[in-house]
Protein backbone atom coordinates (compact mmCIF):
# COMPACT_ATOMS: atom_id res chain seq x y z
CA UNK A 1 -53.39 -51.91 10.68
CA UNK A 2 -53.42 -52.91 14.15
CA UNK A 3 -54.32 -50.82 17.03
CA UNK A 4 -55.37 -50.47 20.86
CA UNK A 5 -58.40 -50.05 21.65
CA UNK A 6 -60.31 -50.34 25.09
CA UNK A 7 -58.84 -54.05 26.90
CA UNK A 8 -57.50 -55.55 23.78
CA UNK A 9 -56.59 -55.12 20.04
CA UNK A 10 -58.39 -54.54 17.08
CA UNK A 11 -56.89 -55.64 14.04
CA UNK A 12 -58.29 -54.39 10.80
CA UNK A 13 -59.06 -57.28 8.38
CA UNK A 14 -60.21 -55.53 5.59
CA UNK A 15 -63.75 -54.71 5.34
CA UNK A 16 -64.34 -55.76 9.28
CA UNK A 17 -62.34 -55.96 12.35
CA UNK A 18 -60.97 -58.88 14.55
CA UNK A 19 -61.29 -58.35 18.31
CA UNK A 20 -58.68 -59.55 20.27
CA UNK A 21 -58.88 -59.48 24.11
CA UNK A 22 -54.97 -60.49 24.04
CA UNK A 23 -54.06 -57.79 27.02
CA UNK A 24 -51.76 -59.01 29.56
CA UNK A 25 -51.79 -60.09 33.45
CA UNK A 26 -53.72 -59.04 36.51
CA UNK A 27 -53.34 -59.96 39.91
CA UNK A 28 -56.52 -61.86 40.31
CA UNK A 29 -57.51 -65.28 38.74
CA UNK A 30 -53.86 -66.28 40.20
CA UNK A 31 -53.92 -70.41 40.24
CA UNK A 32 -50.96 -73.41 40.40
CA UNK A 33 -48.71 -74.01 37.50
CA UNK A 34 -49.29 -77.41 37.91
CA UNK A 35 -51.63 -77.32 35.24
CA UNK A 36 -49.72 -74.92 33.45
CA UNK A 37 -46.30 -76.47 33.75
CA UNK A 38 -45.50 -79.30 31.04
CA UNK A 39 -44.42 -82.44 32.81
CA UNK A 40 -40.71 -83.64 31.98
CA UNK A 41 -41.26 -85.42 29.15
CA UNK A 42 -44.31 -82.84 27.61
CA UNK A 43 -41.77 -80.12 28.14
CA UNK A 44 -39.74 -80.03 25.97
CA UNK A 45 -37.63 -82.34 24.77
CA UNK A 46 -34.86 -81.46 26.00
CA UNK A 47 -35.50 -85.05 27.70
CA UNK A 48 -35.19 -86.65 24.39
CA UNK A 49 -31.43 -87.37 23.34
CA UNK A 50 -32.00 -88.17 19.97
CA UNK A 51 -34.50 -85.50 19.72
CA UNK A 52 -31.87 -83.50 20.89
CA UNK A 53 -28.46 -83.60 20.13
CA UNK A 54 -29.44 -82.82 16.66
CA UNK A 55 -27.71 -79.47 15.27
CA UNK A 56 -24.93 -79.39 12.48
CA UNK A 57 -22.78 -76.23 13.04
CA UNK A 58 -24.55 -72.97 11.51
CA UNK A 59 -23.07 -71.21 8.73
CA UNK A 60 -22.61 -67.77 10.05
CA UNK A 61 -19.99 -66.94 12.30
CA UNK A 62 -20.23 -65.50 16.49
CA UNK A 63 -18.35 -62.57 16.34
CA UNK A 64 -19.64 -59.25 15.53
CA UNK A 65 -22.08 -56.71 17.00
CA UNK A 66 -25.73 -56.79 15.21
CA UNK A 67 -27.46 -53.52 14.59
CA UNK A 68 -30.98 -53.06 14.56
CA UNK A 69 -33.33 -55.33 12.24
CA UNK A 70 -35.04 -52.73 9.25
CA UNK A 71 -38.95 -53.11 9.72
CA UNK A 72 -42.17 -51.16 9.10
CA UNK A 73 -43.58 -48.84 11.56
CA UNK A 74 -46.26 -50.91 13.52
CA UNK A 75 -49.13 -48.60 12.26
CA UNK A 76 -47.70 -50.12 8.55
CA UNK A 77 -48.30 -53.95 9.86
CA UNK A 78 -51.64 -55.64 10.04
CA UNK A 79 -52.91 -59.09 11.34
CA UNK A 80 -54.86 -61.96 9.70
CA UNK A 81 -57.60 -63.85 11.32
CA UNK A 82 -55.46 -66.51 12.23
CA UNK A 83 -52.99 -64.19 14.28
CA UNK A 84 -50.21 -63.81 10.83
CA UNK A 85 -48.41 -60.64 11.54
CA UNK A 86 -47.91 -59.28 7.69
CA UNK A 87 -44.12 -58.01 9.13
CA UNK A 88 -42.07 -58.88 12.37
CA UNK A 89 -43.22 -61.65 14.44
CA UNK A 90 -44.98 -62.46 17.72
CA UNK A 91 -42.33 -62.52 20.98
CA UNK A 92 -43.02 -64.85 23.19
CA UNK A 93 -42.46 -66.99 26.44
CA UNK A 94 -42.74 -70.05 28.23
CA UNK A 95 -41.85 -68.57 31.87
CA UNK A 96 -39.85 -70.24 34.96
CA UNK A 97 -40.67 -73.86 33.60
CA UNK A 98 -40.73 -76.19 36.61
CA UNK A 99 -40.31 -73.52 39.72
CA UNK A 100 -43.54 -74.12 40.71
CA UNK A 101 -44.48 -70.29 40.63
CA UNK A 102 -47.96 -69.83 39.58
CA UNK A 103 -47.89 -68.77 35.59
CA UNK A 104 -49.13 -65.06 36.30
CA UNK A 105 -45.59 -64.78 38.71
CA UNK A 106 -43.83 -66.47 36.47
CA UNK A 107 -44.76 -64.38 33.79
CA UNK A 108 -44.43 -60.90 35.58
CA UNK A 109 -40.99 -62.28 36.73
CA UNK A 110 -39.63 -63.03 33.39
CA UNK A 111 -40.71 -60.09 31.81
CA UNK A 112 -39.53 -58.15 34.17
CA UNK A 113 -36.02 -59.98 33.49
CA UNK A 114 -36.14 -59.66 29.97
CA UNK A 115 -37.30 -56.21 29.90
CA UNK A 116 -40.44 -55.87 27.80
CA UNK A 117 -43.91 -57.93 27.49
CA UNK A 118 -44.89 -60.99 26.03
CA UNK A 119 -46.73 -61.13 22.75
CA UNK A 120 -47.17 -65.02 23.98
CA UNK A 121 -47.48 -66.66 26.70
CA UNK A 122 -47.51 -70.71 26.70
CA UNK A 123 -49.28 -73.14 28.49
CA UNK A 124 -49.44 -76.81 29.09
CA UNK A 125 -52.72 -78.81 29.97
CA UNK A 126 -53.36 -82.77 29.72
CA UNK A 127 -56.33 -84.93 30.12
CA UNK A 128 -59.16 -83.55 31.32
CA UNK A 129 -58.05 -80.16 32.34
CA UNK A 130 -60.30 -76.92 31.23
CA UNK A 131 -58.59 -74.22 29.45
CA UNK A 132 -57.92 -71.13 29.60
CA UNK A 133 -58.00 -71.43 33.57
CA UNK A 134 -58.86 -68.08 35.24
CA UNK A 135 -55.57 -67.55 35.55
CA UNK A 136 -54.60 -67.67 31.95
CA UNK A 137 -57.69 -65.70 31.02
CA UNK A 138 -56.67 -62.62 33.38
CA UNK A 139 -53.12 -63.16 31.69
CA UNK A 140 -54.54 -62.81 28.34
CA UNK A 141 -57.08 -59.84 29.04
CA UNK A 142 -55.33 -57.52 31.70
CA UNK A 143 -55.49 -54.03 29.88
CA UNK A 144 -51.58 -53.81 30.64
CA UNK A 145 -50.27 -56.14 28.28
CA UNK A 146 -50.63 -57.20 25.15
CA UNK A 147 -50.43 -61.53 24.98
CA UNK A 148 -51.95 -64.18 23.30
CA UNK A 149 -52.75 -67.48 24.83
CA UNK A 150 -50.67 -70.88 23.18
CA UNK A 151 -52.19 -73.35 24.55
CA UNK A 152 -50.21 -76.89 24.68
CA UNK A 153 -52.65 -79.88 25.31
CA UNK A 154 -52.22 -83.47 25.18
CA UNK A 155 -55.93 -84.89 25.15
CA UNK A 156 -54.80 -88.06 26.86
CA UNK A 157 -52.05 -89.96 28.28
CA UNK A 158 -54.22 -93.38 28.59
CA UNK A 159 -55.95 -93.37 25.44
CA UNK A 160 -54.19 -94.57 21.80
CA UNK A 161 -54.36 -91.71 19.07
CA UNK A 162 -56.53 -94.24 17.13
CA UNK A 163 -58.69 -94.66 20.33
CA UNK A 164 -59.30 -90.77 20.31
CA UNK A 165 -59.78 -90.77 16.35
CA UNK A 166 -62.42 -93.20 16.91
CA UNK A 167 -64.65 -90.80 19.70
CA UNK A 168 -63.05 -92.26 22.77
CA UNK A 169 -62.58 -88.85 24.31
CA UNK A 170 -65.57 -87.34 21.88
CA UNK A 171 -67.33 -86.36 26.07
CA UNK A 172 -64.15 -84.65 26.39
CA UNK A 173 -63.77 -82.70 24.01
CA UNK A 174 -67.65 -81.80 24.01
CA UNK A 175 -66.83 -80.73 27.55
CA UNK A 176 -63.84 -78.35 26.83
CA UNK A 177 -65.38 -77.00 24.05
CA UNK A 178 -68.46 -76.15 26.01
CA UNK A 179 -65.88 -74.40 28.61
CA UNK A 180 -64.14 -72.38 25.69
CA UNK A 181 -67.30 -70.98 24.20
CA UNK A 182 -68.60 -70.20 27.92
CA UNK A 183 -65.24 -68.54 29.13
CA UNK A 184 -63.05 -67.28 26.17
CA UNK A 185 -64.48 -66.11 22.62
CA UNK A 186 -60.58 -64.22 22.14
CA UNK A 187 -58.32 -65.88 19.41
CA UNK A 188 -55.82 -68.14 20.61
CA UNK A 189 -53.14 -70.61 19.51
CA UNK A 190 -53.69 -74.18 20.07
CA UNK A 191 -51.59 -77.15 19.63
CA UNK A 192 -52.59 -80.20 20.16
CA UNK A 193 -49.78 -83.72 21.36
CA UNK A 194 -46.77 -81.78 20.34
CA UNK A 195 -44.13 -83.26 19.19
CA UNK A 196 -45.53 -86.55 18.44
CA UNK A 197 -42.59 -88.19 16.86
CA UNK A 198 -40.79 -90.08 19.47
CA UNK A 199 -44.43 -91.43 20.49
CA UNK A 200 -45.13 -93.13 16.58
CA UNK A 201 -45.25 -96.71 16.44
CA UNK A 202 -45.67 -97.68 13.50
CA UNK A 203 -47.08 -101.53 14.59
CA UNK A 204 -50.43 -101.22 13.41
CA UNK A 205 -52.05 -103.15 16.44
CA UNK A 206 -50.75 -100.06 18.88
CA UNK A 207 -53.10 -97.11 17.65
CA UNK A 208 -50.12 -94.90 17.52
CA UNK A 209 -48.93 -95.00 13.64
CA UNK A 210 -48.19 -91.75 12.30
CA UNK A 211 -51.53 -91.95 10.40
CA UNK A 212 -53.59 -92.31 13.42
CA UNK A 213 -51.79 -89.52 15.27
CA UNK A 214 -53.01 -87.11 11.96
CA UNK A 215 -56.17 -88.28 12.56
CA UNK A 216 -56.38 -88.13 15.93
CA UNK A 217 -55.21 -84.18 15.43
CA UNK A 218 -57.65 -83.72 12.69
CA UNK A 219 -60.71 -85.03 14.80
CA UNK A 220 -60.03 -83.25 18.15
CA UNK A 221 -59.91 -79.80 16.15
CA UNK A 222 -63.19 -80.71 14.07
CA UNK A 223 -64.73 -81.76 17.25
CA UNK A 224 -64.03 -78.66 19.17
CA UNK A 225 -64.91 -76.39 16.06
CA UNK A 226 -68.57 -78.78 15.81
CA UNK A 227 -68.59 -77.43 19.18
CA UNK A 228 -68.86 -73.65 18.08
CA UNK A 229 -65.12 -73.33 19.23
CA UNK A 230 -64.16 -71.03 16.04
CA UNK A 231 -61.09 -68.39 17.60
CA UNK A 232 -58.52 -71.76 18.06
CA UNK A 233 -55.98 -70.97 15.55
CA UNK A 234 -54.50 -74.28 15.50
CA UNK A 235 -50.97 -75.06 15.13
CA UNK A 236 -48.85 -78.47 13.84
CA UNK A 237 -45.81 -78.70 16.17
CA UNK A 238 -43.21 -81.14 15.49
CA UNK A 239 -40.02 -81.56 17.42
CA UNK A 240 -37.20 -80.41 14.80
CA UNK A 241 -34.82 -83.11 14.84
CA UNK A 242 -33.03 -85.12 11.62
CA UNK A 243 -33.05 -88.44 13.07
CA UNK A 244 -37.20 -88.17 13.13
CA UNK A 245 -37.53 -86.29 10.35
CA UNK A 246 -35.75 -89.09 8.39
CA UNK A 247 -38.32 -92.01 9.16
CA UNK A 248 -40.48 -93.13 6.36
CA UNK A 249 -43.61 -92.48 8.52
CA UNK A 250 -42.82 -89.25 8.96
CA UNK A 251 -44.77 -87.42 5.92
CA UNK A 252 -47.91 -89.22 7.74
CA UNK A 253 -47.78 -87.14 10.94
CA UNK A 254 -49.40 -84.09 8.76
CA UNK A 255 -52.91 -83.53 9.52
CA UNK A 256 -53.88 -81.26 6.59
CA UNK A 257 -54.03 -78.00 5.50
CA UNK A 258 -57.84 -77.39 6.44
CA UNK A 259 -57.30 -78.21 10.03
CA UNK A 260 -53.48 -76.87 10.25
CA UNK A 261 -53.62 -73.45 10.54
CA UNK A 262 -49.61 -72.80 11.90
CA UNK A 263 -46.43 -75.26 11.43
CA UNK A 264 -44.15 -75.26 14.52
CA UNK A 265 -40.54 -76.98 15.38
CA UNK A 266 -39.23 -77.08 19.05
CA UNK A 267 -35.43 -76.83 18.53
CA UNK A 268 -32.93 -76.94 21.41
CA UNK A 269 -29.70 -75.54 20.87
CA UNK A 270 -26.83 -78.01 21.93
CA UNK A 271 -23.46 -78.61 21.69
CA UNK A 272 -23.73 -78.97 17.88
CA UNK A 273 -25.46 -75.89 17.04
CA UNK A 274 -22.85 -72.67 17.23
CA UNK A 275 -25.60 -69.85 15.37
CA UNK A 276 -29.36 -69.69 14.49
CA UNK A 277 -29.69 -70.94 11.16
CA UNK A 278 -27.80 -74.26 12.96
CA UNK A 279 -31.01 -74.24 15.67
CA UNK A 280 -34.21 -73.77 12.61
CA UNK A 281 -31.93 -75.95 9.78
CA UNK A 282 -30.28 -78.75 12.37
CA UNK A 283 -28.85 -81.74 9.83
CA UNK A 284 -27.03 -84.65 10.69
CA UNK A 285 -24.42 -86.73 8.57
CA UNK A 286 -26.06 -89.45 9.13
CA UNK A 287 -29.11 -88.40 7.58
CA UNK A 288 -28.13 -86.62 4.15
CA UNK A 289 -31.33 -85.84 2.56
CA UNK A 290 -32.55 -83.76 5.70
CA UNK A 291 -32.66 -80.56 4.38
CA UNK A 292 -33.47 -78.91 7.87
CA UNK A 293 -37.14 -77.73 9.52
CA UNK A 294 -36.97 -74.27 8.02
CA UNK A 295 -36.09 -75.28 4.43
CA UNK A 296 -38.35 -78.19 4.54
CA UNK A 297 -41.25 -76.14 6.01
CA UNK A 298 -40.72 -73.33 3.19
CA UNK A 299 -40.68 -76.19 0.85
CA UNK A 300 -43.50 -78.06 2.31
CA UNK A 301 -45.94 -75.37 3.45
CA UNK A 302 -45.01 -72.35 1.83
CA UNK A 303 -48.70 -70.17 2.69
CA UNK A 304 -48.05 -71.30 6.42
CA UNK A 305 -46.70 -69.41 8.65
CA UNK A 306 -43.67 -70.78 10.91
CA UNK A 307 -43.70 -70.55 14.81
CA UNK A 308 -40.75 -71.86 17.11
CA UNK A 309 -43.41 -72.77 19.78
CA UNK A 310 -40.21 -73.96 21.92
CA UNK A 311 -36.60 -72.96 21.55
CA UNK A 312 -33.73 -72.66 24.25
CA UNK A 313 -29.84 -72.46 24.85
CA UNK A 314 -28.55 -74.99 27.09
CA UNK A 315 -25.87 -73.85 29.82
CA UNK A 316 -22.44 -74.63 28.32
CA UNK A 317 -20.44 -74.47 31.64
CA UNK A 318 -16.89 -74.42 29.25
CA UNK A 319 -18.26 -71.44 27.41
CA UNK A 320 -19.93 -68.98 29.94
CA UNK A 321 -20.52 -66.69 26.87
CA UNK A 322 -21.76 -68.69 24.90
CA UNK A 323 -25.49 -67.22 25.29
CA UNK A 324 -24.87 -64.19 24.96
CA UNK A 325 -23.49 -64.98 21.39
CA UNK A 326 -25.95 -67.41 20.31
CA UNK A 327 -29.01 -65.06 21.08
CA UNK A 328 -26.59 -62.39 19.69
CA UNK A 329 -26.50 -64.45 16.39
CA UNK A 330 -30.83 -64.60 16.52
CA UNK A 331 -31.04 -60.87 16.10
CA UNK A 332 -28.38 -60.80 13.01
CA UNK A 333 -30.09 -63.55 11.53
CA UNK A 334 -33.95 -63.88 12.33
CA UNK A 335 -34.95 -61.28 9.21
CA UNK A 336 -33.45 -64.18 6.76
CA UNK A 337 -36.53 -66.41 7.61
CA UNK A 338 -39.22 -64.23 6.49
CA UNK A 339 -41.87 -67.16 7.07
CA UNK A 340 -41.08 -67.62 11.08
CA UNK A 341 -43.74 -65.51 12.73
CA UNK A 342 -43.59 -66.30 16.37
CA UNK A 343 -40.59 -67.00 18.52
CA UNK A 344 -41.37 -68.43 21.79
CA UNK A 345 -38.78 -69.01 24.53
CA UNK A 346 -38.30 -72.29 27.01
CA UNK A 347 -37.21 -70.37 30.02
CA UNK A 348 -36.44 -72.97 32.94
CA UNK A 349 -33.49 -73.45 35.26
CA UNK A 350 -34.61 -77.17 35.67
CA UNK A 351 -35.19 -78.33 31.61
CA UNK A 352 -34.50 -82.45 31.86
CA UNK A 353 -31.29 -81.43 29.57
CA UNK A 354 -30.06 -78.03 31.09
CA UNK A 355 -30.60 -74.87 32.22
CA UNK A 356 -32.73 -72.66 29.27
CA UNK A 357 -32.86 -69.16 31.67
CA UNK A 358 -31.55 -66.49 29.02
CA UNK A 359 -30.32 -64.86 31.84
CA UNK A 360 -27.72 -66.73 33.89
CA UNK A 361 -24.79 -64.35 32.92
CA UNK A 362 -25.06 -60.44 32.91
CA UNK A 363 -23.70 -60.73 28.84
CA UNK A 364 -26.84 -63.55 28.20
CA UNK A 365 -29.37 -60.90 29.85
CA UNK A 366 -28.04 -58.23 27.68
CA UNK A 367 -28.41 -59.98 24.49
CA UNK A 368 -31.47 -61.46 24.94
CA UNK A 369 -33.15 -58.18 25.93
CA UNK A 370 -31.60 -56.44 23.09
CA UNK A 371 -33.35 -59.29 21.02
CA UNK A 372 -36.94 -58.77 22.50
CA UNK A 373 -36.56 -55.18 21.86
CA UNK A 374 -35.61 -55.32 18.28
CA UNK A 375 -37.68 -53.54 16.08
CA UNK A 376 -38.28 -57.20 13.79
CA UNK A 377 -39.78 -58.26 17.16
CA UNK A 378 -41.45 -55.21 18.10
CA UNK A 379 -43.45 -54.83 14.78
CA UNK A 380 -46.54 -56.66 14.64
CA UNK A 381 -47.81 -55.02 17.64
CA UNK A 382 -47.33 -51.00 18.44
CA UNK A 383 -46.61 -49.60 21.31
CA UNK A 384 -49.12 -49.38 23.95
């Protein structure tokens, strides 16, 4: 069972116990988002059209008021050692995207709009950036919340994925590794180039085939774990879109089981997607055999768990109720996709496709509280 005690959790596993220092934000340690904000193109896809524009129309209908999801009282649930809630799943948050409001504001602020705390909180680093900054450590440990770390980081922008297979950035990741040991022994998420799709090129003299990205993946996290980094709980995130999952490469992109802890889709929800299940199952006309993420992922990984490490609801200007509805739809429909164990919003007024804020009508900050708070959300961690 899971349980409080002292700064962080302790989640029984067992015969022993898993310490967890995932507690939420203090005032110190405050630093830049700069660091922790994704850049246009890291963030979320939204950029991407293709990526995009992706969702077939759901199959369950708008109207209708949900009720309450059934789940286990919290004492009931427990936790595995790579952060699998055995009922409900994580809540979580990627706050204020591109304000420029350091992430501990941004995070106070949008829990304070949506009326509870994060489970998650996610973060974006490139290059040669350290993580978890003292900032995101004094999110993750502050005795008044309860949050995990998902860190987001792209090792390179300069070097091939073949280049980086091949020990190019081996100083690197030595170097982080060392930090991570030094600085943070809690369990956190990691993923590592998300949503590599759109970057494959499958010419074999570029270093960026679908192969080399899985190996790429699979060396950074043997690398860092060589480097007595042990509490990453590592997580596969693709983008969630037909048109990509369709290419003959795309099988390739998979790392492996043994270094794949998580599977993850970003999905957006556009002008094609009316409901959940149309946002986790997008499919496209022109690409038939797609069966969508969440049936493929069930199909394809069936002991993994499923995390939407990004997801957000565009501004439809010709439907100003239109979130309210959708994230409506999320509560009716999220306990008929038993393997998705962490939802994590893309809150940002300023996403390169729209603005994700849940709240940007009084209806779409109703429904989206009474989302956090239901109890399908609410059970893998108790109340404080």
């Amino acid at each position: 069972m899971v349980r409080i005690a002292g700064s962080g959790l302790v989640l029984a596993l067992g015969l022993g116990t898993l310490a967890l220092g995932v507690a939420g934000l203090s005032g110190g340690g405050r630093a830049s988002n700069a660091a922790g904000a994704p850049s246009a193109a890291d963030a979320g896809r939204p950029l991407d059209a293709a990526g995009e524009d992706t969702g077939a129309p759901g199959t369950s209908g708008m109207e209708g008021t949900p009720g309450p999801s059934a789940e286990p009282s919290p004492a009931a649930c427990e936790v595995s050692a790579e952060l699998v809630p055995s009922c409900g799943a994580w809540w979580g948050v990627a706050p204020e995207i591109f304000t420029g409001r350091p992430p501990g504001r941004a995070l106070e602020r949008a829990e304070k709009r949506m009326g509870r705390t994060a489970d998650i909180m996610h973060v974006y680093h490139r290059g040669d950036e350290l993580f978890p900054t003292p900032a995101e450590r004094a999110i993750a440990r502050d005795p008044d919340g309860r949050r995990l770390l998902l860190v987001n980081w792209k090792p390179s922008l300069d070097h091939t994925w073949e280049q980086i297979a091949r020990g190019a950035l081996d100083g690197r990741i030595d170097r982080l590794a060392a930090h991570i040991v030094r600085t943070f022994p809690e369990k956190f998420f990691l993923t590592i180039h998300h949503e590599p799709e759109n970057d494959v090129r499958e010419a074999r003299d570029k270093g960026m085939t679908a192969a080399d990205y899985a190996a790429m993946f699979r060396h950074v996290v043997t690398r860092l774990r060589h480097g007595g980094v042990t509490n990453a709980v590592t997580v596969m995130t693709y983008m969630g879109a037909p048109n990509w999952a369709s290419e003959p490469w795309f099988e390739r992109l998979y790392p492996g089981d043994d270094v794949v802890d998580w599977v993850a889709m970003d999905p957006y929800v556009d002008h094609r997607v009316h409901s959940f299940d149309g946002l986790v199952n997008k499919t496209r006309p022109e690409f038939p055999r797609w069966p969508g993420f969440y049936r493929w992922m069930r199909e394809r990984f069936p002991e993994k768990p499923v995390m939407l490490a990004e997801w957000g609801v565009f501004e439809r200007h010709d439907r100003p109720g239109f979130k309210e509805s959708f994230f409506a739809s999320v509560r009716r429909e999220i306990g008929e996709y038993p393997q998705i164990k962490a939802l994590v919003y893309f809150d940002s007024p300023r996403a390169p496709r729209g603005d994700t804020r849940f709240d940007t009508t009084p209806g779409g900050r109703r429904a989206f509280g009474e989302l956090a708070r239901d109890p399908h959300l609410n059970a893998a961690v108790p109340a404080g």
